[in-house]
Protein backbone atom coordinates (compact mmCIF):
# COMPACT_ATOMS: atom_id res chain seq x y z
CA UNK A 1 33.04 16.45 -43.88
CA UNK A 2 30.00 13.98 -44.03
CA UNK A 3 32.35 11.37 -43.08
CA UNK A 4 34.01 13.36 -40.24
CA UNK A 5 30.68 13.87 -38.91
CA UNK A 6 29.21 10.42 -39.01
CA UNK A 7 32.98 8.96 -37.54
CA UNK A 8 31.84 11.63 -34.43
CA UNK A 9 28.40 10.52 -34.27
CA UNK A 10 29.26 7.23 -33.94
CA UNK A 11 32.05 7.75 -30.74
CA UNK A 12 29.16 10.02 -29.61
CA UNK A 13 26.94 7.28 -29.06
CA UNK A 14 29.64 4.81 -27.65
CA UNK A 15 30.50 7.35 -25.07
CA UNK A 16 26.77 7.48 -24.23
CA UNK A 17 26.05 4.18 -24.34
CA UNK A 18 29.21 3.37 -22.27
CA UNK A 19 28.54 5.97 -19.78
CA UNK A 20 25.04 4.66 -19.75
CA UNK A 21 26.07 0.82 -18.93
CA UNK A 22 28.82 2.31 -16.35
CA UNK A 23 26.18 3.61 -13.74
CA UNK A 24 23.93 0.67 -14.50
CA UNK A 25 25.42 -1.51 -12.03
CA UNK A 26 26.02 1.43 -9.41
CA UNK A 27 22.71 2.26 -8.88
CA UNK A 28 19.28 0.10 -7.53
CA UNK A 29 16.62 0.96 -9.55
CA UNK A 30 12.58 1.51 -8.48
CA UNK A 31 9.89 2.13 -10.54
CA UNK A 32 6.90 4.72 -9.19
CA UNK A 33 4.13 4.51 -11.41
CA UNK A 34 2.87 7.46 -8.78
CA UNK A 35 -0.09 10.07 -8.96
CA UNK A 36 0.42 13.72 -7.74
CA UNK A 37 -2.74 15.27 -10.10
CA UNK A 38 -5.87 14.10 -10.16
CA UNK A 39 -8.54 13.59 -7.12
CA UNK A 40 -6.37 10.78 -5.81
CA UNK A 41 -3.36 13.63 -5.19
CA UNK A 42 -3.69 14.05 -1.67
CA UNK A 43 -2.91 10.09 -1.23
CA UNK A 44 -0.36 9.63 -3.69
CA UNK A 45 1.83 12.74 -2.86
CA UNK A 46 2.12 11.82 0.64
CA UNK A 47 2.69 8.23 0.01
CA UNK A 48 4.98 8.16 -2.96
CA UNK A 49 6.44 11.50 -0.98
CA UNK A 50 7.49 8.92 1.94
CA UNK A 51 9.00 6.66 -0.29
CA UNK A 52 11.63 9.16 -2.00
CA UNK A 53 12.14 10.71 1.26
CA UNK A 54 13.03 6.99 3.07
CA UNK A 55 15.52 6.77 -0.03
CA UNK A 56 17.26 9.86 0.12
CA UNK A 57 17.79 9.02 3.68
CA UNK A 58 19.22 6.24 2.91
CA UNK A 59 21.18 7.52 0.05
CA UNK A 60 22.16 9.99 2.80
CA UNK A 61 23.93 7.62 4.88
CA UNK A 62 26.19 5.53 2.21
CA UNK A 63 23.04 3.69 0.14
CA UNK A 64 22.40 -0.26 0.96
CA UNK A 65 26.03 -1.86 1.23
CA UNK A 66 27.53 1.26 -0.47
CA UNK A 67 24.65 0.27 -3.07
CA UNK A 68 22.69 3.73 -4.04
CA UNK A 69 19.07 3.80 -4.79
CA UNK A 70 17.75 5.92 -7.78
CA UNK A 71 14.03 6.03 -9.08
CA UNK A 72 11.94 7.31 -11.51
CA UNK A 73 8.40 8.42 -11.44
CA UNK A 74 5.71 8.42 -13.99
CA UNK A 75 2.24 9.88 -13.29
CA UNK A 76 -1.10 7.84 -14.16
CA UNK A 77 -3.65 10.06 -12.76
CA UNK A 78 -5.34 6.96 -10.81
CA UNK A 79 -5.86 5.58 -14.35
CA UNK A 80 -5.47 1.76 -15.10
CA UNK A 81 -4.47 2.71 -18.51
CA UNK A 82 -2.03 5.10 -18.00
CA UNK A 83 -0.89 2.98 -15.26
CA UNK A 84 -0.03 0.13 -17.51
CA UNK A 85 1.89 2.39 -19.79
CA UNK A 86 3.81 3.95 -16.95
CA UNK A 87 4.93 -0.01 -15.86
CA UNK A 88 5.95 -0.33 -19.60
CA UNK A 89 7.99 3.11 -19.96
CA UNK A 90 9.67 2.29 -16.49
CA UNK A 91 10.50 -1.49 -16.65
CA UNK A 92 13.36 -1.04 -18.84
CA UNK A 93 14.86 2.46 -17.81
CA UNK A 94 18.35 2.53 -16.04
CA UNK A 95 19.34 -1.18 -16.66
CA UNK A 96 15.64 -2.74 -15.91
CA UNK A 97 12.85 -1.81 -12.52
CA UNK A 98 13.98 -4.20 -9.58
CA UNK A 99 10.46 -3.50 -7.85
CA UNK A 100 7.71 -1.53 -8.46
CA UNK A 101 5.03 -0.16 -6.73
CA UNK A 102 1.79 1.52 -8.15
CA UNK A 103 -0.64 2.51 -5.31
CA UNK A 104 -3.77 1.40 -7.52
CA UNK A 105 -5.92 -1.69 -7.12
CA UNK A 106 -7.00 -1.15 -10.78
CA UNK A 107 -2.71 -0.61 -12.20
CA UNK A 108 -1.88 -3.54 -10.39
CA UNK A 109 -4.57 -5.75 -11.49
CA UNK A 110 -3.35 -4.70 -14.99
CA UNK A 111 0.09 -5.40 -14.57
CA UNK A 112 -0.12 -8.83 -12.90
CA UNK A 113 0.32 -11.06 -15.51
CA UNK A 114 3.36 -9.01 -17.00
CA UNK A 115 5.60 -9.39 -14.18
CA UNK A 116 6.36 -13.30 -14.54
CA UNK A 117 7.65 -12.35 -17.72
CA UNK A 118 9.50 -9.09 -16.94
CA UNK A 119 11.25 -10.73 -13.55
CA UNK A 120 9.97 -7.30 -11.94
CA UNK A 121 8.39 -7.79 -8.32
CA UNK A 122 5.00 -5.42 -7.22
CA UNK A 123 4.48 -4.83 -4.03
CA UNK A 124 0.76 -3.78 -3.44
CA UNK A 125 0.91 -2.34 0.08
CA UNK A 126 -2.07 -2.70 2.02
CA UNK A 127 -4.08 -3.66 -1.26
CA UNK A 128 -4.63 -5.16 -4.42
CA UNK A 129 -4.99 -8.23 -5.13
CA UNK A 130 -6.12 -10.67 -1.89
CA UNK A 131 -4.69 -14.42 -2.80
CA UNK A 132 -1.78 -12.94 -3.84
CA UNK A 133 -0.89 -13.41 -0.62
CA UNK A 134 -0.30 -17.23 -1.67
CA UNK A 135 3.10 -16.91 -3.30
CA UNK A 136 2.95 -20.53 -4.55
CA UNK A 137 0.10 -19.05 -7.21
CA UNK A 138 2.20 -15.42 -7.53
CA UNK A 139 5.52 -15.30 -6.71
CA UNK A 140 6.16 -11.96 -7.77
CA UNK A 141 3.22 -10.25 -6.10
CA UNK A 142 3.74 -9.21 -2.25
CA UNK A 143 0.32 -7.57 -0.56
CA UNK A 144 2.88 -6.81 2.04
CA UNK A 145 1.76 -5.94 5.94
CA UNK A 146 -1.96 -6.49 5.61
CA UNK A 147 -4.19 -6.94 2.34
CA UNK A 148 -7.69 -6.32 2.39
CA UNK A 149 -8.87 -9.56 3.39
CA UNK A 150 -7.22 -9.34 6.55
CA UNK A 151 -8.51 -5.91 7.08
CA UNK A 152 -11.90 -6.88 6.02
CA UNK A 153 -12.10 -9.89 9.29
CA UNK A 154 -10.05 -7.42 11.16
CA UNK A 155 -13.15 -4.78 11.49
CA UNK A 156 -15.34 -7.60 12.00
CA UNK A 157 -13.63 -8.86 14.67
CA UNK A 158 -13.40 -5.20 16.42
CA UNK A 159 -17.18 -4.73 15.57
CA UNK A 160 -17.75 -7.95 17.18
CA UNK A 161 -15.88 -7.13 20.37
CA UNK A 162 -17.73 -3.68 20.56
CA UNK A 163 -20.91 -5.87 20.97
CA UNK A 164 -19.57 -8.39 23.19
CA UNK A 165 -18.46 -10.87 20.36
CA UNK A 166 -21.41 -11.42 18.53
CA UNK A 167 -22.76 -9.45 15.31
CA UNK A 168 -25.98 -11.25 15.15
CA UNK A 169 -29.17 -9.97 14.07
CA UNK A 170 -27.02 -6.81 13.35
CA UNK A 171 -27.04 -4.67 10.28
CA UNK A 172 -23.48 -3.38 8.71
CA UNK A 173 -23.29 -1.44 5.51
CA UNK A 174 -20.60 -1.50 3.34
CA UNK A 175 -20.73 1.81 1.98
CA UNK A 176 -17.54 1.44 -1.16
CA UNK A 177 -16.13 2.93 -4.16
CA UNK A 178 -17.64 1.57 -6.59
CA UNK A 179 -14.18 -0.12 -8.64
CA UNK A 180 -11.76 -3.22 -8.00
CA UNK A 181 -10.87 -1.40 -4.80
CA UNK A 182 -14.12 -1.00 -3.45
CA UNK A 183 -15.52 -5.05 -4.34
CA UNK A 184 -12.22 -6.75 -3.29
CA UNK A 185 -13.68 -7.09 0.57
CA UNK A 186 -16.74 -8.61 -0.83
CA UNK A 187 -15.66 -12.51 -0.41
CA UNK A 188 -14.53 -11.84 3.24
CA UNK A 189 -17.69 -9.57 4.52
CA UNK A 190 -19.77 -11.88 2.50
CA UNK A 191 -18.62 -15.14 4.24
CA UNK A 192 -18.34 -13.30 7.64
CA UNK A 193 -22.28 -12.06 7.27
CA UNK A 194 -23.22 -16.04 6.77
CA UNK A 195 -21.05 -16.73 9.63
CA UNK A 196 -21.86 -14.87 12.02
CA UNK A 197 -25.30 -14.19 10.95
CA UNK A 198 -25.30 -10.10 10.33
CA UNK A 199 -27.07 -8.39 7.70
CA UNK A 200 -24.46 -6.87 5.29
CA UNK A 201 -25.96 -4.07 2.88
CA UNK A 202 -23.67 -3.07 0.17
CA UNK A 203 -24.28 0.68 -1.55
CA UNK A 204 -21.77 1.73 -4.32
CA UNK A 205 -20.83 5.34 -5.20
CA UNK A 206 -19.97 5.97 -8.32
CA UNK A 207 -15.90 7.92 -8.24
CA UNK A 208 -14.94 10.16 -6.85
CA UNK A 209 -17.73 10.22 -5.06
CA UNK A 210 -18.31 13.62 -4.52
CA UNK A 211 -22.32 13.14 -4.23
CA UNK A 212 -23.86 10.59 -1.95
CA UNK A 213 -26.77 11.97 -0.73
CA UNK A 214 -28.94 8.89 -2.14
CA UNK A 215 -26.77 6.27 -0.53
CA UNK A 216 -26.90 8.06 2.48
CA UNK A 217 -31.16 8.02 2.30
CA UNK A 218 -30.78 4.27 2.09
CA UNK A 219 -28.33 4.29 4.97
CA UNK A 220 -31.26 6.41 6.74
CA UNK A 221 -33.78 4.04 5.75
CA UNK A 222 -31.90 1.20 6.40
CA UNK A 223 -30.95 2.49 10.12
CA UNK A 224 -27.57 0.03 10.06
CA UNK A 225 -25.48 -0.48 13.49
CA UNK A 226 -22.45 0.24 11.75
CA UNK A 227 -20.89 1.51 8.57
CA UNK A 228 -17.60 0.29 7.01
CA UNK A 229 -16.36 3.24 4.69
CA UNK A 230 -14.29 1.65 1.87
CA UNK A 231 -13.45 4.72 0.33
CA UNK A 232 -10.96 6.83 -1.61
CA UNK A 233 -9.91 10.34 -2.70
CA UNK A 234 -12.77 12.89 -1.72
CA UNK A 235 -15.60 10.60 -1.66
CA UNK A 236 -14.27 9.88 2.24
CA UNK A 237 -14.54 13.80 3.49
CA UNK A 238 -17.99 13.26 1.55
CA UNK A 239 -18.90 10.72 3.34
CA UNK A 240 -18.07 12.55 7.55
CA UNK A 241 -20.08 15.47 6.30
CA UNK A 242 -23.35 13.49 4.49
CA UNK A 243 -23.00 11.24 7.74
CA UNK A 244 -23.31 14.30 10.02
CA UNK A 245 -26.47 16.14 8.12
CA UNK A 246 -28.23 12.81 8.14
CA UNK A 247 -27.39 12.26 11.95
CA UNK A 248 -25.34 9.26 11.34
CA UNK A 249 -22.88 9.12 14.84
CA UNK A 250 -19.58 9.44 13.19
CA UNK A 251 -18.42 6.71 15.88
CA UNK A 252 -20.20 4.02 14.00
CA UNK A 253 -18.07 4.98 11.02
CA UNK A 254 -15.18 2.60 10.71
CA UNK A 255 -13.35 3.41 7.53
CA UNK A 256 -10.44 1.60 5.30
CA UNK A 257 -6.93 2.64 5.80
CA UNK A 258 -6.99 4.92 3.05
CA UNK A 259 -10.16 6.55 4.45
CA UNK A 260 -8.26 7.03 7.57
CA UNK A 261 -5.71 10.11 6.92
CA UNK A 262 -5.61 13.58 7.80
CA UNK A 263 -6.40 14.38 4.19
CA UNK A 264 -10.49 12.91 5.01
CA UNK A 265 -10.78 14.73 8.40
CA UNK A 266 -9.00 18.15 8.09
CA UNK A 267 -11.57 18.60 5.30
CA UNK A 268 -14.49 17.49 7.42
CA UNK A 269 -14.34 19.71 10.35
CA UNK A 270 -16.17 19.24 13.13
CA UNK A 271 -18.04 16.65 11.40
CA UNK A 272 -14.82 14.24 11.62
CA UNK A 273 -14.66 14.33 15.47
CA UNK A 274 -15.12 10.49 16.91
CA UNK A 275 -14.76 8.97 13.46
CA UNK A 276 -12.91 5.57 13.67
CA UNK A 277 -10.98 4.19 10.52
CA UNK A 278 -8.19 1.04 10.31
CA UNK A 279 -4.36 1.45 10.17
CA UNK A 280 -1.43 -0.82 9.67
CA UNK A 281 0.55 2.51 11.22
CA UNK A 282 0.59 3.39 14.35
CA UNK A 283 -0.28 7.38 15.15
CA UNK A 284 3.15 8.97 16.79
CA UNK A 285 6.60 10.00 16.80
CA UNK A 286 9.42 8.12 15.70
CA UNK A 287 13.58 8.31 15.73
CA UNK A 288 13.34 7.76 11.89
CA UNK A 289 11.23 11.20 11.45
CA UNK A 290 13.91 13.45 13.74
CA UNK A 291 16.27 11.84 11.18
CA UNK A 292 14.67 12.50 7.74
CA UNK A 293 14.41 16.24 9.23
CA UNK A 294 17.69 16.35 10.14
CA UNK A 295 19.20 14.78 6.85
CA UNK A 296 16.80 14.96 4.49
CA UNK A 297 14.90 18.60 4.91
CA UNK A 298 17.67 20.35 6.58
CA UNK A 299 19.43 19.64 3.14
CA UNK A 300 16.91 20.17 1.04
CA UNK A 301 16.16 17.00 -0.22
CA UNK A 302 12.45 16.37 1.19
CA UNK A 303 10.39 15.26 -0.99
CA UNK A 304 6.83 16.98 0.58
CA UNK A 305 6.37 20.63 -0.41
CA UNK A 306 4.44 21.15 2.94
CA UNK A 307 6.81 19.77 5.59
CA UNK A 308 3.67 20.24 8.14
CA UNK A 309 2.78 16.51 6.10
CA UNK A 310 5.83 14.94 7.76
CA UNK A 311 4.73 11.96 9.87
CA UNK A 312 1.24 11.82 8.58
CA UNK A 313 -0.65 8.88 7.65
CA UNK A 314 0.24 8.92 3.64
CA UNK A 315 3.36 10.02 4.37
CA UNK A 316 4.27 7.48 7.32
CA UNK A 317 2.76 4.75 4.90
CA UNK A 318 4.96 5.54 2.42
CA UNK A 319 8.07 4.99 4.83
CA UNK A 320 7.13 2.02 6.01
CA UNK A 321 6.93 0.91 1.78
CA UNK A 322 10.59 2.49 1.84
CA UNK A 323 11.55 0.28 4.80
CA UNK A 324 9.73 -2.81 3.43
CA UNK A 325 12.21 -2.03 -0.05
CA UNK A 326 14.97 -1.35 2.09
CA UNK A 327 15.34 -4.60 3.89
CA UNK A 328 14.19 -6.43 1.32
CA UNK A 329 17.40 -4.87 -0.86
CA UNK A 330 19.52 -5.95 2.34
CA UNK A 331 18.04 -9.56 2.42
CA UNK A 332 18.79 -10.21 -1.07
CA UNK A 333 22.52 -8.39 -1.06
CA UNK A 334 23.29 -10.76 1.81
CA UNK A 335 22.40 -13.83 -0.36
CA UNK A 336 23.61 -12.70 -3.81
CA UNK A 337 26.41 -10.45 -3.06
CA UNK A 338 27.09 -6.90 -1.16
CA UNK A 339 28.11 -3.77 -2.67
CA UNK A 340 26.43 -4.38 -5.30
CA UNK A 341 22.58 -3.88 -6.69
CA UNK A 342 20.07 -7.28 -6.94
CA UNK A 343 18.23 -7.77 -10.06
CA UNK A 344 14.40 -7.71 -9.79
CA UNK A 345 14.30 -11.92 -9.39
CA UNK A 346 17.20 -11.43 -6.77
CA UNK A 347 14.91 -8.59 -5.12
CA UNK A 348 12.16 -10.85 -5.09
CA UNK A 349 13.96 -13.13 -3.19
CA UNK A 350 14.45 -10.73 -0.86
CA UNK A 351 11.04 -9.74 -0.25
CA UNK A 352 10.19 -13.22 0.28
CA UNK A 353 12.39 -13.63 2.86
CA UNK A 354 11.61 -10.18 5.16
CA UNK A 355 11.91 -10.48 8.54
CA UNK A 356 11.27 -7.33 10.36
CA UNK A 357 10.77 -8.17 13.75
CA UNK A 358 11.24 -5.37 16.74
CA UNK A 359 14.33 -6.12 17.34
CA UNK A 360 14.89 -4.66 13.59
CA UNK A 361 12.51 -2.21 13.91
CA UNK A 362 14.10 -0.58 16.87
CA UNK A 363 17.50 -0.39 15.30
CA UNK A 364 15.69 1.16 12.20
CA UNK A 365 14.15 3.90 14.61
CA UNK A 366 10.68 2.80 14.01
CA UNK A 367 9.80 0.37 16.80
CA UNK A 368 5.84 -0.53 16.76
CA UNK A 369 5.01 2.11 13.93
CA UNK A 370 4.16 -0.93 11.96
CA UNK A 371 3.71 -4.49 12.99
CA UNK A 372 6.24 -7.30 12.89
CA UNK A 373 6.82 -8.91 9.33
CA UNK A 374 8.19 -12.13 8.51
CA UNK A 375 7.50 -13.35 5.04
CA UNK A 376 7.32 -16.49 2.93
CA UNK A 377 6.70 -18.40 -0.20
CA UNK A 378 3.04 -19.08 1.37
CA UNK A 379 3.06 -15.82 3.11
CA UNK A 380 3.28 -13.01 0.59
CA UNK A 381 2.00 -10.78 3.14
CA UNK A 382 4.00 -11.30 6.81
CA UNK A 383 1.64 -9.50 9.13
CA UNK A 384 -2.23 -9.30 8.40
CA UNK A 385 -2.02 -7.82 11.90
CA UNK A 386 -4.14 -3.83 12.29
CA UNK A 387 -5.19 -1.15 14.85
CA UNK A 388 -8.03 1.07 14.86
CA UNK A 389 -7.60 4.64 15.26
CA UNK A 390 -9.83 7.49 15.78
CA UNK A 391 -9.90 11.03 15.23
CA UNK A 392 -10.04 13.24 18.28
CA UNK A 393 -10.70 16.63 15.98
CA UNK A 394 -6.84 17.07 15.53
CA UNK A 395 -5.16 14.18 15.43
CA UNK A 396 -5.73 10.33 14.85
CA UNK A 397 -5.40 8.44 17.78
CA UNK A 398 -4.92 4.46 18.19
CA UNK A 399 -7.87 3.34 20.22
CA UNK A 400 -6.56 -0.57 20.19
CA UNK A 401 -2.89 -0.61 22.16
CA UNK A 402 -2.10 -4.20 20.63
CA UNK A 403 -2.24 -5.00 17.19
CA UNK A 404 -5.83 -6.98 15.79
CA UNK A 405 -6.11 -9.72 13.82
CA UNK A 406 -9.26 -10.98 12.42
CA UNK A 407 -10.26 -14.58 11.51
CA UNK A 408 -6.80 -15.46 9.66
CA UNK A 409 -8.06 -19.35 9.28
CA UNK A 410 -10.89 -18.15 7.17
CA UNK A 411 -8.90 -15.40 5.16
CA UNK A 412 -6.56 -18.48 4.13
CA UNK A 413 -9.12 -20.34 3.21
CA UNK A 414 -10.41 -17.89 0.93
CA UNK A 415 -6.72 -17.40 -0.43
CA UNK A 416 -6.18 -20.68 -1.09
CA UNK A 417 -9.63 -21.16 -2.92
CA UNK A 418 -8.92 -18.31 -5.07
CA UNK A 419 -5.71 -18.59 -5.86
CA UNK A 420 -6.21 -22.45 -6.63
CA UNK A 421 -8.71 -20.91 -9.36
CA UNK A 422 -6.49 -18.16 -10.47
CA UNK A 423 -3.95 -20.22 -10.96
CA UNK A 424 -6.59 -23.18 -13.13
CA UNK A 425 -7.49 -20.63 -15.47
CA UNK A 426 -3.61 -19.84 -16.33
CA UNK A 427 -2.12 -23.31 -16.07
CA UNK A 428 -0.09 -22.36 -13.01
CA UNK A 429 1.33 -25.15 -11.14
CA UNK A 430 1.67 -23.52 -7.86
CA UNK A 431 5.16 -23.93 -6.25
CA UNK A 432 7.95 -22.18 -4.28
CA UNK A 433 10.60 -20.71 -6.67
CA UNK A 434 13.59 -22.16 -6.14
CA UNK A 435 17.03 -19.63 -4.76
């Protein structure tokens, strides 16, 4: 009987592990290190909620090539620690990650070095890591659209224009979260201020941020032309409402992207009116949303519990990550193969060689909701182009029609320098990766 058992056992497990290496090769696999708990929700929900929703419409209408997409999710909370252990858990599931993506300056920073190793490409979305952007130095890092860098000359270069192109003898704050996130502007602002001959003043608060009434009394004191908010989470609807008791003009506020959603102003009320923030979305409707209604929510696949989120910023930011994934998948299927799914080196490939112009977008249904991309080895990034938008009490609003771009001679610089040093201290030898 012991026999019969362990003879049944054993088939048991060959049918599993059979079945198991059957759908391997069916399916293209993405890991989501993603947060939906925590004080961080809000942002991760919406974005991660895009991604899964972009994928089920595209699962929706035959996969990539016939090629399906499947994913898995594993929640970190925001925490570098449990982000690292969610990259670990997912890089082997379902035949090995192809691409991974883990909305945290702090995760990705600890996963960097791994991903050499593990043939698994990050994509860190409109943050991260800077000189990542130099793919010579990181190959499997892509700060894709616009990293912070950019961002960081881009609101210098709008500030500028607001005063007729100079910042001198000006005073900017740069009011930030005081982690990775918040301190990875600091080289660009930094060199801009000895440019261009402003006075930067830079006041951290502690996360989440939920009390900032003594940075504000140096703000006060201080009596700055501007604020930059480089914040996250609740320390941004903090931030509207401090800067309305102290009588701070809200339209001197020009936060980070991911101070900029509906999730900071909804909260803030009245306070939020005329408050600017950066986006590498453009406020609107697009072809692709009548579709994910249509396809995705009308069969009850959405992945947002409140469908009242569809088209926000999170939410829109986390399409334009599906999209990015999408093509990228396409890119590499047309080099390797169709029909069939890329392995993560294959994938990265592919991400290297985007090229999402409008001709691309407009077939895609999302013409000018982000701007063009065309990638590279040097060019981990393919845009560093941004628009300001402001908040009119209900809705964000783009206040620049044509995409901005901020001193991209100097950001380069910067990347180069720091890569060159990243890249010292690991005995790199920076070069393309060869096809």
């Amino acid at each position: 009987m012991k026999m019969k058992s362990l003879v049944l056992g054993i088939a048991t497990a060959c049918c599993v592990v059979t079945t198991a290496w059957a759908q391997q090769p069916s399916e293209q696999f993405v890991a989501l290190p993603s947060y939906r708990v925590g004080p961080y929700a809000a942002g991760g929900s919406g974005f991660y909620g895009g991604i899964i929703d972009y994928f089920n419409l595209v699962n929706a209408n035959g996969g990539v090539n016939g090629v399906k997409i499947s994913w898995e999710e594993c929640e970190t909370e925001y925490n570098p620690s449990r982000g690292v252990e969610c990259y670990e858990r997912l890089k082997t599931k379902n035949g090995g990650a192809t691409v991974v993506e883990p909305l945290s300056t702090g995760i990705a920073y600890g996963v960097l070095d791994r991903l050499p190793a593990d043939k698994v490409p990050m994509t860190t979305l409109g943050y991260g890591r800077s000189d990542a952007a130099n793919g010579k130095v990181f190959p499997y890092v892509f700060p894709l659209i616009s990293n912070y860098w950019s961002q960081a000359a881009a609101m210098i270069k709008y500030l500028a224009d607001k005063h007729g192109g100079s910042l001198k003898g000006k005073k900017i704050v740069h009011l930030y979260h005081d982690s990775a996130f918040g301190k990875e502007p600091l080289p660009v602002l930094e060199a801009l201020a000895a440019q261009q001959g402003f006075e930067l003043i830079k006041i951290p608060v502690a996360p989440p941020g939920s009390e900032q009434q003594s940075q504000w009394l140096q703000i006060r004191q201080a009596n700055p032309d501007h604020v930059i908010l480089w914040g996250w989470g609740v320390m941004n609807s903090v931030a509207i409402k401090t800067a309305q008791r102290n009588g701070f003009p809200r339209e001197k506020m020009l936060g980070v992207w991911w101070a900029g959603s509906e999730e900071d102003t909804v909260p803030s009320g009245d306070a939020a009116k005329g408050y600017t923030a950066m986006t590498f979305n453009t406020p609107g409707h697009y072809p692709l949303l009548d579709d994910l209604k249509k396809k995705v929510y009308a069969a009850g696949k959405g992945n947002l519990a409140d469908q009242s989120r569809i088209g926000s910023v999170y939410h829109m930011r986390g399409l334009t990550a599906g999209v990015m994934y999408v093509e990228a998948m396409r890119a590499a299927q047309e080099k390797f193969g169709k029909g069939k799914p890329v392995t993560g080196e294959q994938l990265r490939w592919g991400l290297e060689n985007l090229n999402v112009d409008e001709a691309r977008q407009k077939a895609l249904g999302v013409f000018n909701m982000f701007p063009p991309v065309k990638t590279s080895c040097d060019d981990h990034e393919g845009s560093g182009a941004v628009k300001v938008q402001q908040w009119d009490g209900k809705k964000w609003v783009a206040i620049t029609p044509n995409w901005v771009i901020g001193d991209k001679a100097l950001v380069r610089k910067l990347t180069d320098e720091s890569s060159a040093k990243y890249a010292a201290e690991k005995k790199i030898i920076p070069a393309c990766m060869k096809s």
